[in-house]
C-alpha atoms as a PDB file:
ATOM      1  CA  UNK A   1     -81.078  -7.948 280.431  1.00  0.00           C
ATOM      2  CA  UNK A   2     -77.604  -7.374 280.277  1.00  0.00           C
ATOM      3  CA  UNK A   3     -75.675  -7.036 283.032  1.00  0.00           C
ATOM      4  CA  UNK A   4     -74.213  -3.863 283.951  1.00  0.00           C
ATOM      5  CA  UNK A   5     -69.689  -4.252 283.951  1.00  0.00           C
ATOM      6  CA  UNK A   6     -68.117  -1.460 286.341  1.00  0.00           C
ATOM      7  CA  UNK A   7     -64.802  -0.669 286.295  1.00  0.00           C
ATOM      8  CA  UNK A   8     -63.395  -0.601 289.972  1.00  0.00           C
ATOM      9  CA  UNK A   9     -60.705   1.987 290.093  1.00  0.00           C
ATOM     10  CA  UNK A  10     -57.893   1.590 293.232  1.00  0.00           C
ATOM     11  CA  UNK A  11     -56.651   4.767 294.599  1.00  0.00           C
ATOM     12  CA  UNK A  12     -52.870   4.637 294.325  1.00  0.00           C
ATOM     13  CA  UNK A  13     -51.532   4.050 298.346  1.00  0.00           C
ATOM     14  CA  UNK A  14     -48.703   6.336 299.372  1.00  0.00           C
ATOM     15  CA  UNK A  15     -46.412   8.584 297.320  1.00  0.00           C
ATOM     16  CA  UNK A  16     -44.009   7.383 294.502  1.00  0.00           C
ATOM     17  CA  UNK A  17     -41.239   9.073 294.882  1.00  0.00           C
ATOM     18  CA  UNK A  18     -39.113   9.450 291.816  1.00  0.00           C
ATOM     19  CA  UNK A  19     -36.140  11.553 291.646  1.00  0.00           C
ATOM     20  CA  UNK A  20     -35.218  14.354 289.044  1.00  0.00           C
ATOM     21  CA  UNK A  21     -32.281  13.713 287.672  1.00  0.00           C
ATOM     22  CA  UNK A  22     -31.371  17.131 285.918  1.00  0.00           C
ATOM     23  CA  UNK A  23     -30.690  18.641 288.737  1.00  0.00           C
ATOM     24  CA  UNK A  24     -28.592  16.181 290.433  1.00  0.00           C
ATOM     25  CA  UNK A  25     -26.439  15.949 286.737  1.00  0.00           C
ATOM     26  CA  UNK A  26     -26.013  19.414 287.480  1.00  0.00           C
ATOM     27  CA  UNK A  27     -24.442  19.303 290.307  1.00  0.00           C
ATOM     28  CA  UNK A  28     -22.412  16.575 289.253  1.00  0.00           C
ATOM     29  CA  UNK A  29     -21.380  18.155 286.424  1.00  0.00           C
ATOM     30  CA  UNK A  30     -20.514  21.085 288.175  1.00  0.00           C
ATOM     31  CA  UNK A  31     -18.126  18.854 291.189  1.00  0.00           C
ATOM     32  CA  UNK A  32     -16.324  17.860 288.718  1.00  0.00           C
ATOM     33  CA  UNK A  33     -15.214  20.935 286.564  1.00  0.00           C
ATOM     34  CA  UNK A  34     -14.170  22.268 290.436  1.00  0.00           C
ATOM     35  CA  UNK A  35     -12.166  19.360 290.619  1.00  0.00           C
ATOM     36  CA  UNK A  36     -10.417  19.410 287.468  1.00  0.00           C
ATOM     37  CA  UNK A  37      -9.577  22.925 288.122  1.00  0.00           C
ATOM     38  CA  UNK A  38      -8.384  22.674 290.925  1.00  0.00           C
ATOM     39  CA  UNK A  39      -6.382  19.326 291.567  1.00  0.00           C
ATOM     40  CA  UNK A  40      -3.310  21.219 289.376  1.00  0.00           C
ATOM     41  CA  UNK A  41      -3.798  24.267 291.602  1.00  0.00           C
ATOM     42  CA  UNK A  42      -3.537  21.832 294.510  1.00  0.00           C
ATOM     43  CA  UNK A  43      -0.789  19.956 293.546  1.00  0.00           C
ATOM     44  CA  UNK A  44       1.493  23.166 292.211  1.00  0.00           C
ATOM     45  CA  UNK A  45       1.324  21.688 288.610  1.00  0.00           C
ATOM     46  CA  UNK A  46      -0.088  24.847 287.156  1.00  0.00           C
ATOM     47  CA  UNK A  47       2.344  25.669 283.987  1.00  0.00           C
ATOM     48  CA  UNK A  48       2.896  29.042 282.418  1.00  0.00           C
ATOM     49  CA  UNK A  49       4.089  30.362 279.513  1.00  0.00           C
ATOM     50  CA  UNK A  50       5.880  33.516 280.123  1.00  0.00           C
ATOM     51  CA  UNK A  51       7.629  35.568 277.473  1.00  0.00           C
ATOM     52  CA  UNK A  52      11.308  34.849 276.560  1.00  0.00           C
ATOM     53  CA  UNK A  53      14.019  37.231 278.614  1.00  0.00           C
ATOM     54  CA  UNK A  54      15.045  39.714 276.067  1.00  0.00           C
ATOM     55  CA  UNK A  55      18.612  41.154 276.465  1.00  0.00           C
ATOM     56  CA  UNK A  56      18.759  44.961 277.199  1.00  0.00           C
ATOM     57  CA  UNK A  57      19.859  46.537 273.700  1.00  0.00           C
ATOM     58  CA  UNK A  58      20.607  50.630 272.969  1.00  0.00           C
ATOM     59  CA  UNK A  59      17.597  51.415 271.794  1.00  0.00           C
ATOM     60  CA  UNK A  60      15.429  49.751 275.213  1.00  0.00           C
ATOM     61  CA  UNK A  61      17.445  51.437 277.605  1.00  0.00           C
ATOM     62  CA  UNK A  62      16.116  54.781 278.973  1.00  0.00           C
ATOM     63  CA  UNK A  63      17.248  57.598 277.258  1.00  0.00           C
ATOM     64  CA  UNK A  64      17.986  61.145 279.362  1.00  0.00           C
ATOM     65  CA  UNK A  65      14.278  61.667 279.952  1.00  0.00           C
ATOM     66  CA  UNK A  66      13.508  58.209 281.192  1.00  0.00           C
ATOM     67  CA  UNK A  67      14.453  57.408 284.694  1.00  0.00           C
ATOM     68  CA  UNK A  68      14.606  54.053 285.916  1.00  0.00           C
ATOM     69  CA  UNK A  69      12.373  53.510 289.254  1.00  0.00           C
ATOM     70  CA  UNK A  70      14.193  53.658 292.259  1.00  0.00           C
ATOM     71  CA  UNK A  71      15.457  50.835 294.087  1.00  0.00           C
ATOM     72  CA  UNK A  72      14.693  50.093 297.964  1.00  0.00           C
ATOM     73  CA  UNK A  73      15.909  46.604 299.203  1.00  0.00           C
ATOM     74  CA  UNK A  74      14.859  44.896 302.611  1.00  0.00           C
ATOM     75  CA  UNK A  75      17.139  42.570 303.901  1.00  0.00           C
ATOM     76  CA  UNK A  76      16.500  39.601 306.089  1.00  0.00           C
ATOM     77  CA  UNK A  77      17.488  41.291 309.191  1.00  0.00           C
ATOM     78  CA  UNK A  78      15.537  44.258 308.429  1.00  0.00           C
ATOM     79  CA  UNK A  79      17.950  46.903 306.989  1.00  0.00           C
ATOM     80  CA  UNK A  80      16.566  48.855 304.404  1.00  0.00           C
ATOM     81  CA  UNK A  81      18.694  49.737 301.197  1.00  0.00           C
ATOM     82  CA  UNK A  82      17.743  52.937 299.340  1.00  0.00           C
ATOM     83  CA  UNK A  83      19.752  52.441 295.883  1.00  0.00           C
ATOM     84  CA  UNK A  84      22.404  50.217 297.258  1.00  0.00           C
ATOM     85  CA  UNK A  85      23.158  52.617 300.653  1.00  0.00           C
ATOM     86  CA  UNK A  86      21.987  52.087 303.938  1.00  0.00           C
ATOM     87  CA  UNK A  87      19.300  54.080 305.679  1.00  0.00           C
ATOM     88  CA  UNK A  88      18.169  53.903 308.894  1.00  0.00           C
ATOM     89  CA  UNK A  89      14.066  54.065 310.065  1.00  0.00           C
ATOM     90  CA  UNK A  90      14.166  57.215 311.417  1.00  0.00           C
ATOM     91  CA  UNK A  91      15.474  58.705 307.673  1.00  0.00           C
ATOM     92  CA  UNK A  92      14.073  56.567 305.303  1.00  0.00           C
ATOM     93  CA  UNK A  93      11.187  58.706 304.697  1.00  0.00           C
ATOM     94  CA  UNK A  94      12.981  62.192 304.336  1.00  0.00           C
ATOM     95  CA  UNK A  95      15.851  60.783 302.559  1.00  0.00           C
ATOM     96  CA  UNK A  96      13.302  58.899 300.541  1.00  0.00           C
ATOM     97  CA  UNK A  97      11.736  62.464 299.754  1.00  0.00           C
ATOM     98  CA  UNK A  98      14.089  64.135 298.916  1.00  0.00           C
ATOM     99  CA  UNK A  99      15.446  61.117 296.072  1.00  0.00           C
ATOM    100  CA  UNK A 100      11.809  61.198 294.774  1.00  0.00           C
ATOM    101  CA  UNK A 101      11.723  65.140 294.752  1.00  0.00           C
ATOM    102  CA  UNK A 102      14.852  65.076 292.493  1.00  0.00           C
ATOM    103  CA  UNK A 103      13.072  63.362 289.445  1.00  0.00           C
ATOM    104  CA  UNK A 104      10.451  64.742 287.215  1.00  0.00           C
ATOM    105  CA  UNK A 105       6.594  64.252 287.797  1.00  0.00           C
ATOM    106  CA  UNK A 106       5.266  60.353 286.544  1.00  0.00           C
ATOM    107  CA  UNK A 107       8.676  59.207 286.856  1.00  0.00           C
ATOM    108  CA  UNK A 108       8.895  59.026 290.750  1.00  0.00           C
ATOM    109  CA  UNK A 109       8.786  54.921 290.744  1.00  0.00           C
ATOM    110  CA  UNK A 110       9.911  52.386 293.541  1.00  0.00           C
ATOM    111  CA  UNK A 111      10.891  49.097 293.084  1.00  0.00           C
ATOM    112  CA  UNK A 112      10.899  46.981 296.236  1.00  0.00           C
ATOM    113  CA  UNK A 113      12.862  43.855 297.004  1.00  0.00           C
ATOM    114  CA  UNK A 114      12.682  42.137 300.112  1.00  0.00           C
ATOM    115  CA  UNK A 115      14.578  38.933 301.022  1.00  0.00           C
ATOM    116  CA  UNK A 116      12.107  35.961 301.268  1.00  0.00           C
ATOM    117  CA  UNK A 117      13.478  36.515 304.880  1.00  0.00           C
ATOM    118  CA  UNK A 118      12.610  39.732 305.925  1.00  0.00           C
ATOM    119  CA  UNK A 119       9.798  40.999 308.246  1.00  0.00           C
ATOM    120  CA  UNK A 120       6.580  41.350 306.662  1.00  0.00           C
ATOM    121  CA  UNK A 121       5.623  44.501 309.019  1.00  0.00           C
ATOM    122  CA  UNK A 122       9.015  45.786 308.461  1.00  0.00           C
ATOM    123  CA  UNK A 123       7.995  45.676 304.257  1.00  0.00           C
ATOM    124  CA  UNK A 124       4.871  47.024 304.994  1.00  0.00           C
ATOM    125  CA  UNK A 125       5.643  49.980 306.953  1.00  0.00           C
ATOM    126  CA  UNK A 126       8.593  50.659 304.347  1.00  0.00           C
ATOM    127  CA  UNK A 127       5.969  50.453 301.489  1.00  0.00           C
ATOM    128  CA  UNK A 128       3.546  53.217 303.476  1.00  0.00           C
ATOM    129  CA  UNK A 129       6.694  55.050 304.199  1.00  0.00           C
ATOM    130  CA  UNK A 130       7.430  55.250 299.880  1.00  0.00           C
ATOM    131  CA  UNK A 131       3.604  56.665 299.618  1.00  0.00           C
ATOM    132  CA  UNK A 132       3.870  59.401 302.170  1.00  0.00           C
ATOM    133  CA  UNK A 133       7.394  60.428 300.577  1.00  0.00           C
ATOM    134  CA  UNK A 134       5.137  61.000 297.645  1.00  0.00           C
ATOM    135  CA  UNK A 135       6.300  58.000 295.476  1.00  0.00           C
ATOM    136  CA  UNK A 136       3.506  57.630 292.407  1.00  0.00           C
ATOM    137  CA  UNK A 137       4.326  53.903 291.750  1.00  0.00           C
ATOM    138  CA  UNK A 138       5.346  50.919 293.358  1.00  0.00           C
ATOM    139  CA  UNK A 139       6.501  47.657 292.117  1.00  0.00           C
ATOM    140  CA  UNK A 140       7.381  44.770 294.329  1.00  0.00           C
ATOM    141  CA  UNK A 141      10.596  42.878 292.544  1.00  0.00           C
ATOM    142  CA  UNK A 142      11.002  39.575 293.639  1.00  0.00           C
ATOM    143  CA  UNK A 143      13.768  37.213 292.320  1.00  0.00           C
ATOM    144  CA  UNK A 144      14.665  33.245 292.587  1.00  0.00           C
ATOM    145  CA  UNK A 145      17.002  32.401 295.553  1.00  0.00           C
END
């Protein structure tokens, strides 16, 4: 007779835990493209390349139909400057008006500049004020101390 072999199987105790990996690359991978993004942002060492000032010739400067846009300045104390002259709160939007109503349709354009200085709330009522005195455009110029 032969004898009978039997295989004895063991169950397997507990869980095996292994990891997936892909996903944790992932997120890696993903860290670190945030970081390299943004440790120039961070540090101000972001570097543009901005077109070469071009001087003013005869043929770039407006001709008869082309008005320049209007300029309103803000000054650190407050004052606002409509093209160089003074002009109190209470008339900046009439005499505002009245400047815009004097140039043609599409060309009734306001550049602001503010001194770094200036109150914000002050600029922003100033810019509403331009859009109820029916300006179509505004620009906000801003120049190096």
């Amino acid at each position: 007779m032969h004898a009978r072999r039997s295989a004895i199987v063991k169950p397997q105790s507990g869980l095996q835990a292994d990891i997936n990996v892909t996903p944790l690359v992932d997120v890696v991978l993903v860290l670190l493209i945030i970081f390299m993004v943004m440790t120039p942002l961070l540090r101000g060492e972001l570097q543009l390349q901005l077109p070469p000032m071009q001087t003013a010739s005869a043929e770039d400067a407006p001709t008869s139909r082309e008005l320049a846009p209007g300029l309103v300045r803000l000054t650190a104390d407050g004052t606002l400057l409509l093209e160089g002259e003074p002009v109190s709160e209470a008339e900046f939007v009439p005499r505002l008006r009245a400047f815009l109503e004097a140039r043609p349709k599409g060309q009734r354009g306001l550049f602001f500049q503010p001194d770094a200085r200036a109150p914000y709330t002050r600029l922003i009522s100033a810019l509403d004020g331009a859009k109820a005195a029916g300006a179509e455009a505004l620009g906000l110029s801003v120049q190096n101390p």
